[in-house]
Protein backbone atom coordinates (compact mmCIF):
# COMPACT_ATOMS: atom_id res chain seq x y z
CA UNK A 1 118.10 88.53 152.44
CA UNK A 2 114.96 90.48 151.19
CA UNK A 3 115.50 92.06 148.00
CA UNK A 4 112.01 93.16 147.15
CA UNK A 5 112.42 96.82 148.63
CA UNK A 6 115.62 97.09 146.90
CA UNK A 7 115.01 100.53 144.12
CA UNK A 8 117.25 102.49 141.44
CA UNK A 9 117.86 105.17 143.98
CA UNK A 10 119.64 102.80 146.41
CA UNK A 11 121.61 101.36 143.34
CA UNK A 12 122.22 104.56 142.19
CA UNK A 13 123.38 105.83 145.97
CA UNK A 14 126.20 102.70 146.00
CA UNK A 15 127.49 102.97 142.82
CA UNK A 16 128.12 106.93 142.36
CA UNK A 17 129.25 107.22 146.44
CA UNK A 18 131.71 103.47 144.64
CA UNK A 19 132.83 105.95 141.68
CA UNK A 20 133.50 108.81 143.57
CA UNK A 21 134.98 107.53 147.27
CA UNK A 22 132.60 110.19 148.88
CA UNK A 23 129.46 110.76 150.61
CA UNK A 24 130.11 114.00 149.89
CA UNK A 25 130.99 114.43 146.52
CA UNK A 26 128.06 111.66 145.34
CA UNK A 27 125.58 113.67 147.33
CA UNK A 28 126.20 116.48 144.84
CA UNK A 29 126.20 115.05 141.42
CA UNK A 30 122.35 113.09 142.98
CA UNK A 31 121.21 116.39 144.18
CA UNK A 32 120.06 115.34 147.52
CA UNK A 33 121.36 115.73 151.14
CA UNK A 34 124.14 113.85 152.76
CA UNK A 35 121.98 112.44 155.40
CA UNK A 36 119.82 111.03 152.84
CA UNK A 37 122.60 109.48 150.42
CA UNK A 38 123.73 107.75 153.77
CA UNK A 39 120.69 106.12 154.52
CA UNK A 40 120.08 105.10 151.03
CA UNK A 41 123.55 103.34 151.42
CA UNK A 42 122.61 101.43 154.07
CA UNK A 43 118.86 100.37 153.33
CA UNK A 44 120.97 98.61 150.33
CA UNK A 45 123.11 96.76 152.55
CA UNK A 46 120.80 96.14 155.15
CA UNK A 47 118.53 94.36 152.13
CA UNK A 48 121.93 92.65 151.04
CA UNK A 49 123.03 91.36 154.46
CA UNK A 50 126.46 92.80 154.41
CA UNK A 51 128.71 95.90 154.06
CA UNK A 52 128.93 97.27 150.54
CA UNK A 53 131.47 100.22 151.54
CA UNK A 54 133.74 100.59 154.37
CA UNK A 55 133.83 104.27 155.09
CA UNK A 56 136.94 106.05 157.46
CA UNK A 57 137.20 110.18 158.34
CA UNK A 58 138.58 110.52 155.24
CA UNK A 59 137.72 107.87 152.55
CA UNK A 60 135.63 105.33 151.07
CA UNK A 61 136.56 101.99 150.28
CA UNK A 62 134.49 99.56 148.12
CA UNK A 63 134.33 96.13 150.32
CA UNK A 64 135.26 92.93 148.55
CA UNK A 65 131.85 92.27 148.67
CA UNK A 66 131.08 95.71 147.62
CA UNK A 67 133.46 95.34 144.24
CA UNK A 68 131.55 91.60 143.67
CA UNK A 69 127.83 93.86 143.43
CA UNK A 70 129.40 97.00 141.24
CA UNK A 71 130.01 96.04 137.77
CA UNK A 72 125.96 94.26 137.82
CA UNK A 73 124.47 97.25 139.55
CA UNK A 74 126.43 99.39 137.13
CA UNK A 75 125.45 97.18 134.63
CA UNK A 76 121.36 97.23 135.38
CA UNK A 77 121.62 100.95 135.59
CA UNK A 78 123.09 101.64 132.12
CA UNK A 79 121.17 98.86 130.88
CA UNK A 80 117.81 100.98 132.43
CA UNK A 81 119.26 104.05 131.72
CA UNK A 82 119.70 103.53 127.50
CA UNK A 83 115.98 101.82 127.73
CA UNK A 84 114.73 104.93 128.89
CA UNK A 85 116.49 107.16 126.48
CA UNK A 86 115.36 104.56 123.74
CA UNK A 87 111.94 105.32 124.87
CA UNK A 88 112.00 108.95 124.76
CA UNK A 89 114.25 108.96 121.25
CA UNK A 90 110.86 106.61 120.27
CA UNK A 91 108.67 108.74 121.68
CA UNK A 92 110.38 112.41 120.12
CA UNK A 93 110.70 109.89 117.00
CA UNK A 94 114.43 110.14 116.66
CA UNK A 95 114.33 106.45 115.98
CA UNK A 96 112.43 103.97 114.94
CA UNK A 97 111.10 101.64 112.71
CA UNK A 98 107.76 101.16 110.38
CA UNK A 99 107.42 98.46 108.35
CA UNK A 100 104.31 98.85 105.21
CA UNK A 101 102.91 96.63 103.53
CA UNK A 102 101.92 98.38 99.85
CA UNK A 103 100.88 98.04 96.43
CA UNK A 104 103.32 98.43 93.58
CA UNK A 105 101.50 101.55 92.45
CA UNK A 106 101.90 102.84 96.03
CA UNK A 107 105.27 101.96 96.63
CA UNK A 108 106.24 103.48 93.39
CA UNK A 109 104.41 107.04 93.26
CA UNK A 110 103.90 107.83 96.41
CA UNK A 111 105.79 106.01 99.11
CA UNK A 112 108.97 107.42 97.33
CA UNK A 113 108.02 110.96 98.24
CA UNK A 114 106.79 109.97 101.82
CA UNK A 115 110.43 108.67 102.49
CA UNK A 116 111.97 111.62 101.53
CA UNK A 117 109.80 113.78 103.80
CA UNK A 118 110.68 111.31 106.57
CA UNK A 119 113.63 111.52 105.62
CA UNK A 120 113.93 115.56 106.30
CA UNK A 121 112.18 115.55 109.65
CA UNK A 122 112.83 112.28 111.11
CA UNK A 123 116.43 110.48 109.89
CA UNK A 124 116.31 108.31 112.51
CA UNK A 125 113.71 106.24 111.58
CA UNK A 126 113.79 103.71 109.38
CA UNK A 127 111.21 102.71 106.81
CA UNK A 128 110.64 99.23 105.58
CA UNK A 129 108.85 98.41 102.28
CA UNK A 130 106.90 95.52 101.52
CA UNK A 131 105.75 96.11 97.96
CA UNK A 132 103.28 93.38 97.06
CA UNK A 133 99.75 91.88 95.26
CA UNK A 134 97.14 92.65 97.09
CA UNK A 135 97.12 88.97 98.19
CA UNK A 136 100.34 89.51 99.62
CA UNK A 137 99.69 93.11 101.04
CA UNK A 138 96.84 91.29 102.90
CA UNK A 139 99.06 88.44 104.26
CA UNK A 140 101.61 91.04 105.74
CA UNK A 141 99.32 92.93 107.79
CA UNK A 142 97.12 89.99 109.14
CA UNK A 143 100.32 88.51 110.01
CA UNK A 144 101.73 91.17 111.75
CA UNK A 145 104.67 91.46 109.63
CA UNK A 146 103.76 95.04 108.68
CA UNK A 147 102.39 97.74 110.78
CA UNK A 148 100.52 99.37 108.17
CA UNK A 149 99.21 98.15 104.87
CA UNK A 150 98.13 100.77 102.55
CA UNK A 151 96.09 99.23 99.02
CA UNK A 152 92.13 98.39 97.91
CA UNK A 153 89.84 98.08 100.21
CA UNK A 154 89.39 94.69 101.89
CA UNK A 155 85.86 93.20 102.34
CA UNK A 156 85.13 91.07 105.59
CA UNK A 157 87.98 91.28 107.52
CA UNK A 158 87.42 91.08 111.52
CA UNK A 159 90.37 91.36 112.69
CA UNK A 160 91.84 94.61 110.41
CA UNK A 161 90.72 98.25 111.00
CA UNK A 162 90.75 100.42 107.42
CA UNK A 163 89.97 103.96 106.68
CA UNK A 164 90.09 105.64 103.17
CA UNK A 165 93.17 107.47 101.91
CA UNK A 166 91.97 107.95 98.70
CA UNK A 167 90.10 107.36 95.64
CA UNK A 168 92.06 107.17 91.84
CA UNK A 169 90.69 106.41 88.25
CA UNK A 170 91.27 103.97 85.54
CA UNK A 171 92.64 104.91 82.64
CA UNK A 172 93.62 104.31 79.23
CA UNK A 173 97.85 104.08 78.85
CA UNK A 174 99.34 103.48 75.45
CA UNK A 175 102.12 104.68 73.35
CA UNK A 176 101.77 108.40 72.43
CA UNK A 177 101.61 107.32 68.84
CA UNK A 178 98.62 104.89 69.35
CA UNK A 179 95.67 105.79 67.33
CA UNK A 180 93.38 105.65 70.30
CA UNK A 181 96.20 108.78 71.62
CA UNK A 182 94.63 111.08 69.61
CA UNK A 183 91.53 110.86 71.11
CA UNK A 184 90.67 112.92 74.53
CA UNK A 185 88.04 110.19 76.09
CA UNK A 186 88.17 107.13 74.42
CA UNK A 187 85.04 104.82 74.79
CA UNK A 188 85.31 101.58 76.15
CA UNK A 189 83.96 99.77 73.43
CA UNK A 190 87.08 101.21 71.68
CA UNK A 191 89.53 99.15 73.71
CA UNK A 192 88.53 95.66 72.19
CA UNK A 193 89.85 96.12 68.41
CA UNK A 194 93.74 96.43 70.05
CA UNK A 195 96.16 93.90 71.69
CA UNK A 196 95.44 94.33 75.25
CA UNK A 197 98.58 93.92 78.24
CA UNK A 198 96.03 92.92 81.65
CA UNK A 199 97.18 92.48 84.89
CA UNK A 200 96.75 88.94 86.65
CA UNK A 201 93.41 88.07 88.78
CA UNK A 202 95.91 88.29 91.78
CA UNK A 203 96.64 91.93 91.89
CA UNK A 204 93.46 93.15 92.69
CA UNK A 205 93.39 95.80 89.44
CA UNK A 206 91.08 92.87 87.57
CA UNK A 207 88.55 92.65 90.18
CA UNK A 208 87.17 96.40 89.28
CA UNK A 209 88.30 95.75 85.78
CA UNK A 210 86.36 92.45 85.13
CA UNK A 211 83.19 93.39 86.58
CA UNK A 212 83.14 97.04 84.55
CA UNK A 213 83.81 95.24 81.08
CA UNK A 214 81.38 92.50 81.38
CA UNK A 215 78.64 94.96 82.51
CA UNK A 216 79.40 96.69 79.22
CA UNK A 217 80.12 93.82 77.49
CA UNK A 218 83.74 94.62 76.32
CA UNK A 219 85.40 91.80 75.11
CA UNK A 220 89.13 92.22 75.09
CA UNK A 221 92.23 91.05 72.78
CA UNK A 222 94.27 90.16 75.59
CA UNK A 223 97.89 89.41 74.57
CA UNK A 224 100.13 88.97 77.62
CA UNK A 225 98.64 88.68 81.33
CA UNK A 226 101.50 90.32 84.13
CA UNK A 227 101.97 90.32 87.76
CA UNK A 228 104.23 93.29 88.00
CA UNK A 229 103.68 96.53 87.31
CA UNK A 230 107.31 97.32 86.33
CA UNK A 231 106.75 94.33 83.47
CA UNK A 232 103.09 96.34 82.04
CA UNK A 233 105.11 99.31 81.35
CA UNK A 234 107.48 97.61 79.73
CA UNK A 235 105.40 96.26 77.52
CA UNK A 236 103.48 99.42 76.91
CA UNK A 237 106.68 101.45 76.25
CA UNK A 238 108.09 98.31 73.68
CA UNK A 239 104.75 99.41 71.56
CA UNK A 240 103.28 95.81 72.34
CA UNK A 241 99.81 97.03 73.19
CA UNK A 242 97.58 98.67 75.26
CA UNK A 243 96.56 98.91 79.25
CA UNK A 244 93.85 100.22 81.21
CA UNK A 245 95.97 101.01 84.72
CA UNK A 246 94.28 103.28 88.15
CA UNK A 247 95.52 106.44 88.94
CA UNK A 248 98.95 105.87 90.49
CA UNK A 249 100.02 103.23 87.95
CA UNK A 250 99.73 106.09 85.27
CA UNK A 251 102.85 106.89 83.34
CA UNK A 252 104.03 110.80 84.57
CA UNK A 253 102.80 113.39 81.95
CA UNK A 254 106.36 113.71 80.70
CA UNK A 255 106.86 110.41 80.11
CA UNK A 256 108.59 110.17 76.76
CA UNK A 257 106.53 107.15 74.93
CA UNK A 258 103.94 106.72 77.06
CA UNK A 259 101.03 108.84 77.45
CA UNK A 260 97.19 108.22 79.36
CA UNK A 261 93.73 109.15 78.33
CA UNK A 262 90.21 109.19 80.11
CA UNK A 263 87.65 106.48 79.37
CA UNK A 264 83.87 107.74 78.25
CA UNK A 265 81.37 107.29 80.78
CA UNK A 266 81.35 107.08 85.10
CA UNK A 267 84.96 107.18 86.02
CA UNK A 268 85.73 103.77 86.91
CA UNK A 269 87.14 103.92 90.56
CA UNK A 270 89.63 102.14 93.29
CA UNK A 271 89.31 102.56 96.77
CA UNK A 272 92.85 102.85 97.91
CA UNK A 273 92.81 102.14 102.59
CA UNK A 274 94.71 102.03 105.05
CA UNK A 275 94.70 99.20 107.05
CA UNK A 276 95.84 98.01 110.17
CA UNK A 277 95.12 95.38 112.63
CA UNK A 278 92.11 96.08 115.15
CA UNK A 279 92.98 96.82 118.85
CA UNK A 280 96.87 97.95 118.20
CA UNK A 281 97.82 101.22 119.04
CA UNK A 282 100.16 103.07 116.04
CA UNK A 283 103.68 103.49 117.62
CA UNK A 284 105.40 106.76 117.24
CA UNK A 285 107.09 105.57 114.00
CA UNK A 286 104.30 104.88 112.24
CA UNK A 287 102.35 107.89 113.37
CA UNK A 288 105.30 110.08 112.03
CA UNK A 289 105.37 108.22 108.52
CA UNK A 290 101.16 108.71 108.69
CA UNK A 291 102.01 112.68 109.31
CA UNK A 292 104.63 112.84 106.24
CA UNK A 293 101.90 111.04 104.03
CA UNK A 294 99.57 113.51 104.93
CA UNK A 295 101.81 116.13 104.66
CA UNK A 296 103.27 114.86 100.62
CA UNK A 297 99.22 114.78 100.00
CA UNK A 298 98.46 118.35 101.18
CA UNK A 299 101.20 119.17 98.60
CA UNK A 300 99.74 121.35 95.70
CA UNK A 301 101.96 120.34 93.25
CA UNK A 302 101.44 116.71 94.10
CA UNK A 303 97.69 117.35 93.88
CA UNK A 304 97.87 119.15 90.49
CA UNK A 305 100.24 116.11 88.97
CA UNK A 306 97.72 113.57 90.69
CA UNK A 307 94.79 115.20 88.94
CA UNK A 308 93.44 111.54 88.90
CA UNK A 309 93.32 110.89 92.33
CA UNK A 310 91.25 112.27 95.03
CA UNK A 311 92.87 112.35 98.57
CA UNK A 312 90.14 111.87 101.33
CA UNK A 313 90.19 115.09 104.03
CA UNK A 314 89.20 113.20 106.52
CA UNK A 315 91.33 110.27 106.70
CA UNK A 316 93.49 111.70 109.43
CA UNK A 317 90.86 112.96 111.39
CA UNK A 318 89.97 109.56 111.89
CA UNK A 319 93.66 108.27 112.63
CA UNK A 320 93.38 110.41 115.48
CA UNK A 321 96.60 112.62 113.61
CA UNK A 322 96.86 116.42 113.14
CA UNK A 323 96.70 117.86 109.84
């Protein structure tokens, strides 16, 4: 028995000429000749060693051998048959799934949005969100438990790929009846006579903050240090104090208690990436939720409420997506 010549077309040939109980009648749902249905028939049992069908002038009969070998060749070619139509759902991204790796501030202004585009033009696919520190948004991509991160900017990292998605400001949050409300830029020197609410060293917001108050030698009253961001706005809309947050942890403009304010000088700036790890390909899931963030970002009224934030044009240009 040599069963290395053995194809789909012979399995196909044995099981529909099987299901039918004629050359005939198989020959026309395959679309090909008689003739060549026949000798597909017997290349199969000639690789098997024995008679799958026994055939008379007017039927076909499945051999007991022949009813031993249908169920698994029917089997293999549904099994085959869904894999390819799994493929091709994947590929025409009917289905799917993305998993991302993202900061709070991420997973709470935008990735909201982004899901509800994907939602609209892709239902199939399902989108996973890891909201994390950017210690933790780091961990997820290098260990392959996301497909894409998106947060700052990570230095010295071989094995991760990155390009820029965008670009947002610090500012000043407090409640709208702070003194420091009434003021349209607010200097920085102005921060240090109020309790202060700081995010830990571990979310990555302190290591632009840090740097930026020491060089202008800001010294701050800090009352409560927090991990989450859901826990800093808490805080801030309780009255407790004060917060200098980046562009996509600010309060909306209708908030009712909370309000934001520019600090004097060079906008203090975070790089916000997209990361992913060197040498893999983006499947068809992920390339669709990479379209529907470009597409929420090309948004004007996203832009206009995101004043704060500058989108990079050519971020998709370089993830090899259209606009």
């Amino acid at each position: 028995m040599n069963l290395k010549n053995v194809d789909l077309k012979h399995l196909r040939a044995f099981v529909a000429v099987a299901g039918h109980q004629s050359f005939v009648a198989a020959a026309k749902v395959l679309c090909i000749s008689q003739p060549a249905l026949t000798q597909r028939v017997q290349q199969l049992e000639a690789q098997i060693g024995g008679r799958l069908l026994d055939r008379t002038t007017r039927r076909v009969h499945v051999t007991p051998l022949g009813e031993n070998f249908l169920p698994h060749a029917s089997h293999l070619l549904g099994h085959f048959d869904t894999l390819v139509s799994d493929m091709a759902d994947l590929l025409a991204r009917r289905s799917g799934r993305v998993v991302v790796a993202c900061l709070a501030s991420v997973a709470y202004r935008l990735m909201p949005l982004v899901i509800s585009a994907c939602k609209r033009e892709y239902p199939g696919i399902a989108i996973i969100i890891r909201d994390a520190n950017m210690r933790g948004v780091q961990a997820s991509i290098q260990s392959g438990e996301a497909d894409l991160a998106i947060g700052s900017h990570l230095e010295n990292e071989p094995d991760l790929d990155a390009t820029v998605l965008a670009t947002d400001q610090f500012r000043l949050v407090c409640p709208r009846d702070h003194p420091l409300a009434t003021k349209r830029v607010v200097r920085w020197q102005d921060l240090s006579g109020h309790p202060f609410i700081a995010m830990s060293s571990e979310t990555g917001i302190r290591q632009y903050l840090d740097p930026e108050l020491q060089r202008r030698g800001v010294h701050l009253n800090v009352i409560a240090e927090v991990s989450h961001l859901a826990t800093v706005n808490g805080m801030l809309e309780e009255g407790i104090g004060i917060s200098v947050l980046a562009g996509l942890m600010l309060p909306r403009d209708n908030h009712p208690t909370l309000t934001h304010r520019a600090l004097a000088g060079v906008p203090l700036q975070r790089e916000l990436t997209i990361t992913w790890r060197r040498g893999t390909s983006f499947s068809p899931a992920a390339s669709a939720l990479l379209e529907m963030i470009a597409l929420v970002l090309r948004n004007d009224e996203n832009r206009r409420q995101w004043f704060h934030v500058t989108w990079t044009p050519d971020t998709w240009a370089k993830l090899n997506l259209t606009k």
